[in-house]
Protein backbone atom coordinates (compact mmCIF):
# COMPACT_ATOMS: atom_id res chain seq x y z
CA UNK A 1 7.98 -3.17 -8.47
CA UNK A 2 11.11 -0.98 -8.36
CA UNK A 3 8.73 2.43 -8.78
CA UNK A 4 6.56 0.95 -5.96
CA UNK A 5 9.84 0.64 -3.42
CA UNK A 6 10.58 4.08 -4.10
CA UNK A 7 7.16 5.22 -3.33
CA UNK A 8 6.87 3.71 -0.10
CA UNK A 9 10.58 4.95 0.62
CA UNK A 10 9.13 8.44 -0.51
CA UNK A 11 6.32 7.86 2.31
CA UNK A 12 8.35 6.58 4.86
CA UNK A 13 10.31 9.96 4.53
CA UNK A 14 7.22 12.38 5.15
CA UNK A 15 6.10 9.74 8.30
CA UNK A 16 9.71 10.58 9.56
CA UNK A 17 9.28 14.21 9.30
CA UNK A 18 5.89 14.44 10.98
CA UNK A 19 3.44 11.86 12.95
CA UNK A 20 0.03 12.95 10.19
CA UNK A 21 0.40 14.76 7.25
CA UNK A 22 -3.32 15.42 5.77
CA UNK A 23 -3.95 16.58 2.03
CA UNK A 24 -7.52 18.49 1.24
CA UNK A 25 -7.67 17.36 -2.54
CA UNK A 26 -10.79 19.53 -3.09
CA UNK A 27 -10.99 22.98 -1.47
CA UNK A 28 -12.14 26.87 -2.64
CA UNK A 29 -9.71 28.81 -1.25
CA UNK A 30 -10.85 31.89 -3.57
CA UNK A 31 -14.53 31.64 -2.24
CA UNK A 32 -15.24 35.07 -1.15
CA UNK A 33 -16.95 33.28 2.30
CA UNK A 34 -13.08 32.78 3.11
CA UNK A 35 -11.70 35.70 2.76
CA UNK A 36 -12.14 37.34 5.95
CA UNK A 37 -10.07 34.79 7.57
CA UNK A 38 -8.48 33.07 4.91
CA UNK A 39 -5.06 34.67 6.29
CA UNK A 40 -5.43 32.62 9.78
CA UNK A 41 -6.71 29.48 7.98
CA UNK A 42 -3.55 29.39 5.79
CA UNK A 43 -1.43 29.66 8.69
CA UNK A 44 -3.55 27.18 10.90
CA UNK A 45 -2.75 24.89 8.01
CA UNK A 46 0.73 25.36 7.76
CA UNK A 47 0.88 24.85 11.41
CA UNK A 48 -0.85 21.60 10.94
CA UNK A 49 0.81 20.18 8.08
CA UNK A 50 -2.53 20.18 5.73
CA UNK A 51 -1.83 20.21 2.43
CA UNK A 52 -4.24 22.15 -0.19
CA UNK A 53 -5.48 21.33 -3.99
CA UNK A 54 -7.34 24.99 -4.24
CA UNK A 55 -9.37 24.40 -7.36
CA UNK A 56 -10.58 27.05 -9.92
CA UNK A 57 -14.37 26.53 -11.67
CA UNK A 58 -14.42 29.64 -13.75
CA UNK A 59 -12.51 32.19 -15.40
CA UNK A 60 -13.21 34.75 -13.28
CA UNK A 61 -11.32 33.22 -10.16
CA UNK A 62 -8.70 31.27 -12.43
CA UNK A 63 -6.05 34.85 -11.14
CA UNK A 64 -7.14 34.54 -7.41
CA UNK A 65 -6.64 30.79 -7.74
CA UNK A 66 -3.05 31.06 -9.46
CA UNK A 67 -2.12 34.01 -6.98
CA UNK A 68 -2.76 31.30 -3.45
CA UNK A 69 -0.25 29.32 -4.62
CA UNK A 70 2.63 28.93 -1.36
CA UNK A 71 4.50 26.35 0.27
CA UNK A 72 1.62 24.03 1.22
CA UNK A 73 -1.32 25.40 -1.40
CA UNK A 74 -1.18 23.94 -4.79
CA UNK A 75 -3.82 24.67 -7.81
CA UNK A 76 -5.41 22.86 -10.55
CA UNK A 77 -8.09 24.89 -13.46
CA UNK A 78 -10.48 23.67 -14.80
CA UNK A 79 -14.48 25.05 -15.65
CA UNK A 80 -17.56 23.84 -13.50
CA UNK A 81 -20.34 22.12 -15.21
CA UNK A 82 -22.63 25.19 -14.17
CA UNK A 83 -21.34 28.83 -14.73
CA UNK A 84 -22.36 32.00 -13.20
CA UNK A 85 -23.67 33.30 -10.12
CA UNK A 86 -27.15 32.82 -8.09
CA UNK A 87 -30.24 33.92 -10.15
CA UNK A 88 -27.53 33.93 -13.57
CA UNK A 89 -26.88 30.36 -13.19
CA UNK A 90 -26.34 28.19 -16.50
CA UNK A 91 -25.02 25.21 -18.06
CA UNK A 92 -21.73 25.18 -19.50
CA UNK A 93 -20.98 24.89 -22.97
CA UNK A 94 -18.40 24.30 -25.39
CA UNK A 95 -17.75 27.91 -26.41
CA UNK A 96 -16.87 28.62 -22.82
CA UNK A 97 -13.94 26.31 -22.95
CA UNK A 98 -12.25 28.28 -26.09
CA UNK A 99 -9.56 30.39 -23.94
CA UNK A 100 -9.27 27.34 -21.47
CA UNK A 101 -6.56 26.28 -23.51
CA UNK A 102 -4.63 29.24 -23.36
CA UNK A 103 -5.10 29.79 -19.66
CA UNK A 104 -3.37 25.76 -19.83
CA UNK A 105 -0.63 26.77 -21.93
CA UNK A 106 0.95 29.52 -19.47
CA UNK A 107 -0.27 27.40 -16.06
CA UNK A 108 -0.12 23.91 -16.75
CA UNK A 109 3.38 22.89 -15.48
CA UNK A 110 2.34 24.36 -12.39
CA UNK A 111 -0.70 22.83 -11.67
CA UNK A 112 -2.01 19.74 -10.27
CA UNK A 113 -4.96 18.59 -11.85
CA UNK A 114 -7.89 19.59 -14.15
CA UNK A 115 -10.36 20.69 -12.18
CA UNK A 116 -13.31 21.52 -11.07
CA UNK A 117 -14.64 20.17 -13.85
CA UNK A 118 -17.46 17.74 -14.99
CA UNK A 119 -21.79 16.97 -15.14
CA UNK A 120 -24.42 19.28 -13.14
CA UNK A 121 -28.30 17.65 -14.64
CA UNK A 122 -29.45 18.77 -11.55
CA UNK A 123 -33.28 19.93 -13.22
CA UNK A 124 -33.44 23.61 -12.04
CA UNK A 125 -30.27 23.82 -13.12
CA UNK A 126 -29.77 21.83 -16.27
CA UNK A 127 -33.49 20.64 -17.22
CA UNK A 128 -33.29 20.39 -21.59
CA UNK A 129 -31.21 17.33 -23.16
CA UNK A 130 -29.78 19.92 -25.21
CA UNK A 131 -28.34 21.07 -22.60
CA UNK A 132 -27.07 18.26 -21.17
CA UNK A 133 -25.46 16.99 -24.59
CA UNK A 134 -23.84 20.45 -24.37
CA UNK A 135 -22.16 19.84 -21.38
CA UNK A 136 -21.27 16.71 -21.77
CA UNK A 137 -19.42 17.99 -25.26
CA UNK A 138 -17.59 20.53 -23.02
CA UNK A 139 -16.34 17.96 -20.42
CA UNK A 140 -15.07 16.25 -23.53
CA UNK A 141 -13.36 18.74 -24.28
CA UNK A 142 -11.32 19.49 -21.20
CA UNK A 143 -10.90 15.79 -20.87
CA UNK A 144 -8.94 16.17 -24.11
CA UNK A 145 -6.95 19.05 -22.29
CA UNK A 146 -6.14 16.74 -19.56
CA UNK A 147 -4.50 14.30 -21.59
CA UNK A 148 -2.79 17.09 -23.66
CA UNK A 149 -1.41 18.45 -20.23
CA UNK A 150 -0.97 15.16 -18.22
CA UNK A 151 -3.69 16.69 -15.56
CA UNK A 152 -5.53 14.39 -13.80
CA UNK A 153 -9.20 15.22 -13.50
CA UNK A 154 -10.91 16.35 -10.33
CA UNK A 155 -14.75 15.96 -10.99
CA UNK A 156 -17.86 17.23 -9.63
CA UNK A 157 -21.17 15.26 -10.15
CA UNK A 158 -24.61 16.15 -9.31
CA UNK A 159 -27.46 13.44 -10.30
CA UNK A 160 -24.88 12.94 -13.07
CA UNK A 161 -23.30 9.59 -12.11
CA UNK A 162 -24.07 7.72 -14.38
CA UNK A 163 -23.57 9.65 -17.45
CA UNK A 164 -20.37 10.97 -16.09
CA UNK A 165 -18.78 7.59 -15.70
CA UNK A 166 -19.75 6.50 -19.09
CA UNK A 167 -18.19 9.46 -20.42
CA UNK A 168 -15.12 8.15 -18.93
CA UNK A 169 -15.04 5.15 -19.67
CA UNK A 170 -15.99 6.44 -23.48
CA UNK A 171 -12.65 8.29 -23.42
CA UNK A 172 -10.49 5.69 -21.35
CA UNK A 173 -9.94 7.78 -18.44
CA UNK A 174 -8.62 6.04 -15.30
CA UNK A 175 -7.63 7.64 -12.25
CA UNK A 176 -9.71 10.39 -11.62
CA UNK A 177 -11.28 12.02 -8.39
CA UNK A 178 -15.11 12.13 -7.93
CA UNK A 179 -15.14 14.78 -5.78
CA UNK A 180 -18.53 14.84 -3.59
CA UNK A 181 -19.48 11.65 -5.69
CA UNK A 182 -23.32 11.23 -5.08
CA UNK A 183 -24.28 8.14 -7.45
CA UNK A 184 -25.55 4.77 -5.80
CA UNK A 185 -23.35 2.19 -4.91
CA UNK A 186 -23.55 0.52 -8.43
CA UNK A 187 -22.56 3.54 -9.80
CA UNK A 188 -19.81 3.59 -7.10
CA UNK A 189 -19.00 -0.08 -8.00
CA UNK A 190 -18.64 1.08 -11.64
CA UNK A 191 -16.36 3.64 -10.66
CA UNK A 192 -14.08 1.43 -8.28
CA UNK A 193 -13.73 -0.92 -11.57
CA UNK A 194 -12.89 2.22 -14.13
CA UNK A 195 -9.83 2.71 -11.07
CA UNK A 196 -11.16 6.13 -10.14
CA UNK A 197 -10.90 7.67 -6.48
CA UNK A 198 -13.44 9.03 -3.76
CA UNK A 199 -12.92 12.09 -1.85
CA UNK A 200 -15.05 11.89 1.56
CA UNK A 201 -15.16 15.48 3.47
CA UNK A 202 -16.36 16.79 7.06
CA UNK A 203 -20.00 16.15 5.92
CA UNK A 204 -19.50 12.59 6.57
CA UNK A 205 -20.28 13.29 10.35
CA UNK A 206 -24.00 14.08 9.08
CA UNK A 207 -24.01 12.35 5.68
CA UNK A 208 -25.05 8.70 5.13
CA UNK A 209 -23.82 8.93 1.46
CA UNK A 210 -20.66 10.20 2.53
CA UNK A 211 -20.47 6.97 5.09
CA UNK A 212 -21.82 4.66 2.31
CA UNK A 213 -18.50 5.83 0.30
CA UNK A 214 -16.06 5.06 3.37
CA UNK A 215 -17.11 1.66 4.02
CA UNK A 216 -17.86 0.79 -0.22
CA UNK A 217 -14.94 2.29 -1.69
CA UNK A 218 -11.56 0.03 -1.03
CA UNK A 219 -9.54 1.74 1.50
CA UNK A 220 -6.35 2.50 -1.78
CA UNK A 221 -9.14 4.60 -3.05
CA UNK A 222 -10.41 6.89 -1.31
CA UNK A 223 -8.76 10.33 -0.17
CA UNK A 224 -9.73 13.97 1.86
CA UNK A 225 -11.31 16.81 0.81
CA UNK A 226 -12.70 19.63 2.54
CA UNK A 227 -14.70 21.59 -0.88
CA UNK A 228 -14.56 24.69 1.65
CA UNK A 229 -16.36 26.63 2.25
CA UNK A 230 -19.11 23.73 1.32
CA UNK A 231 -20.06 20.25 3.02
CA UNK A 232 -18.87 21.36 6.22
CA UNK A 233 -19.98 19.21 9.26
CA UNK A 234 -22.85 21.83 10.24
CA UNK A 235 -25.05 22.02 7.29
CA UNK A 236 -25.25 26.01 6.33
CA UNK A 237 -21.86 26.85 8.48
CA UNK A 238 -18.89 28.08 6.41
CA UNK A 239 -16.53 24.89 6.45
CA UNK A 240 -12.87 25.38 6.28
CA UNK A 241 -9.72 22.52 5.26
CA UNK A 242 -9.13 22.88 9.63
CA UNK A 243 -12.36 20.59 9.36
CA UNK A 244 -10.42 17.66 7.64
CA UNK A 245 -9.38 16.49 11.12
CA UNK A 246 -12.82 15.46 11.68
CA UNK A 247 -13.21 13.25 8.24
CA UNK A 248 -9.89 11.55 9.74
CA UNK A 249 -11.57 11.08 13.17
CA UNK A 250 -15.01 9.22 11.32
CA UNK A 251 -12.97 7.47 8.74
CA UNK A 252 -10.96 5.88 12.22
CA UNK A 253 -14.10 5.14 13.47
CA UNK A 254 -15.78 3.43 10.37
CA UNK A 255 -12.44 1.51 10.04
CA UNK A 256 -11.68 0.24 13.28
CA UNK A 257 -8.21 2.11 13.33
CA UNK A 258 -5.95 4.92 14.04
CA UNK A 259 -6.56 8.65 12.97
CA UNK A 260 -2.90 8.07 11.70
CA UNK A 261 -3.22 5.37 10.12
CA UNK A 262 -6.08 6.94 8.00
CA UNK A 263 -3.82 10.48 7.22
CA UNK A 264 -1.23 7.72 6.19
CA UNK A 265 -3.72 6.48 3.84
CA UNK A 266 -5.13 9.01 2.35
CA UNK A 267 -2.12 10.72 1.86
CA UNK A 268 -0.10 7.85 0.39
CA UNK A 269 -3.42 7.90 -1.94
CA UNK A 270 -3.68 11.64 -3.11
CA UNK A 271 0.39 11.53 -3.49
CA UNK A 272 -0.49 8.95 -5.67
CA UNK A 273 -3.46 10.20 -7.73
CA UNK A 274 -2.07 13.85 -7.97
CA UNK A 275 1.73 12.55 -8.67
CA UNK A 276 2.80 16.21 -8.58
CA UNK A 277 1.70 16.95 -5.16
CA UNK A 278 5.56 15.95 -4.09
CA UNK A 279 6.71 19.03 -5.66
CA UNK A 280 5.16 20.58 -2.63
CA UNK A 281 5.76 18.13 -0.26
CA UNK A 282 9.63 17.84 0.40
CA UNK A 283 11.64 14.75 1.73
């Protein structure tokens, strides 16, 4: 009860400070479709109060990641179910997540979460069981790292929902994001029970799934993302965190309330989930 009071006193503070502050729990800041204007869409976002978690999937952007880091741009590592680039594509496996460690060691305090991590099956790009089981071994592995570093996991799924919530529940993991979460609503259900959170992002305006999470997912448990430059709200357009304004707009539409109300949930939610976003969000 007391921790609770000081949380809301905590919240009270930042709705004092500034009518909506909005947190993009999911975003690719290091995407090279960014950088040609990354420079004004930092400073739009400072402008606007947006908060980023800019997450790494690979080694190769873990530097670029680490570098973004400012007043309003966190980070959190972690290695995507699928590694390389278009025709080099490949599942991950355990022997990728050797140095992840290390990379941990010298970053951890400073980061937010573990992530983007977690199951691709999608067939063209993950079509043996061997490789699956291989994958799912690596997850297992960085869900070990999360507990080691106190990182709470940011997930991606695809046509992995099921298996990726099992392995969850396998290793007692509660409270983590599915990011772009595209399992059915008993697979959502499942996930609501395990006490895991939803990120919904400007695709929503064009995606039913994305609606079918807003209006399934209790309100507590669901917060913003933007996974720029993807899921924008024009399918094939470069989508930037700027866009988040428009999940706030549908979610106050699906839920019958104001666009603040719904940046005071959300945020109350991801302040929750990631605890160590108030490092970066001052009283």
């Amino acid at each position: 009860m007391f921790e609770h009071l000081i949380f809301q006193h905590y919240f009270k503070q930042i709705n004092l400070r500034t009518h909506m502050v909005l947190i993009d729990c999911h975003a690719h800041l290091s995407s090279s479709e960014l950088q040609e204007t990354l420079g004004t869409i930092i400073k739009e976002c400072d402008e606007d109060d947006l908060y980023i978690i800019n997450v790494g999937m690979s080694y190769s952007d873990f530097n670029d990641v680490i570098r973004l880091e400012g007043d309003k741009i966190c980070f959190g590592l972690g290695l995507h179910p699928i590694q390389g680039r278009t025709e080099n594509k490949r599942p991950l496996t355990v022997k990728d997540t050797f140095d992840l460690e290390d990379w941990l060691c010298q970053h951890a305090e400073k980061a937010v979460c573990l992530g983007e991590c977690g199951l691709d099956f999608s067939k063209w790009l993950c079509p043996t069981s061997t490789e699956r089981d291989e994958q799912k071994a690596a997850l297992e592995q960085q869900i070990a790292f999360s507990k080691r570093f106190d990182l709470p996991l940011n997930l991606h799924s695809r046509s992995a929902g099921k298996p990726l919530l099992e392995l969850l529940r396998k290793h007692s993991v509660r409270g983590a994001l599915l990011h772009a979460f595209d399992g059915g609503r008993k697979a959502i259900n499942q996930g609501i029970a395990d006490g895991h959170y939803f990120s919904v992002a400007p695709s929503i305006v064009r995606d039913p799934s994305q609606k079918q999470v807003a209006m399934t997912v209790p309100r507590d448990r669901i917060v913003l993302e933007s996974d720029s430059p993807a899921l924008g709200p024009e399918r094939g357009v470069t989508n930037t965190p700027l866009n988040l304004k428009l999940t706030v707009t549908s979610l106050a539409e699906l839920w019958g309330c104001s666009s603040e109300e719904v940046a005071r949930i959300t945020t109350e939610n991801a302040l929750r989930l990631f605890p160590r976003l108030k490092r970066i969000i001052p009283l």
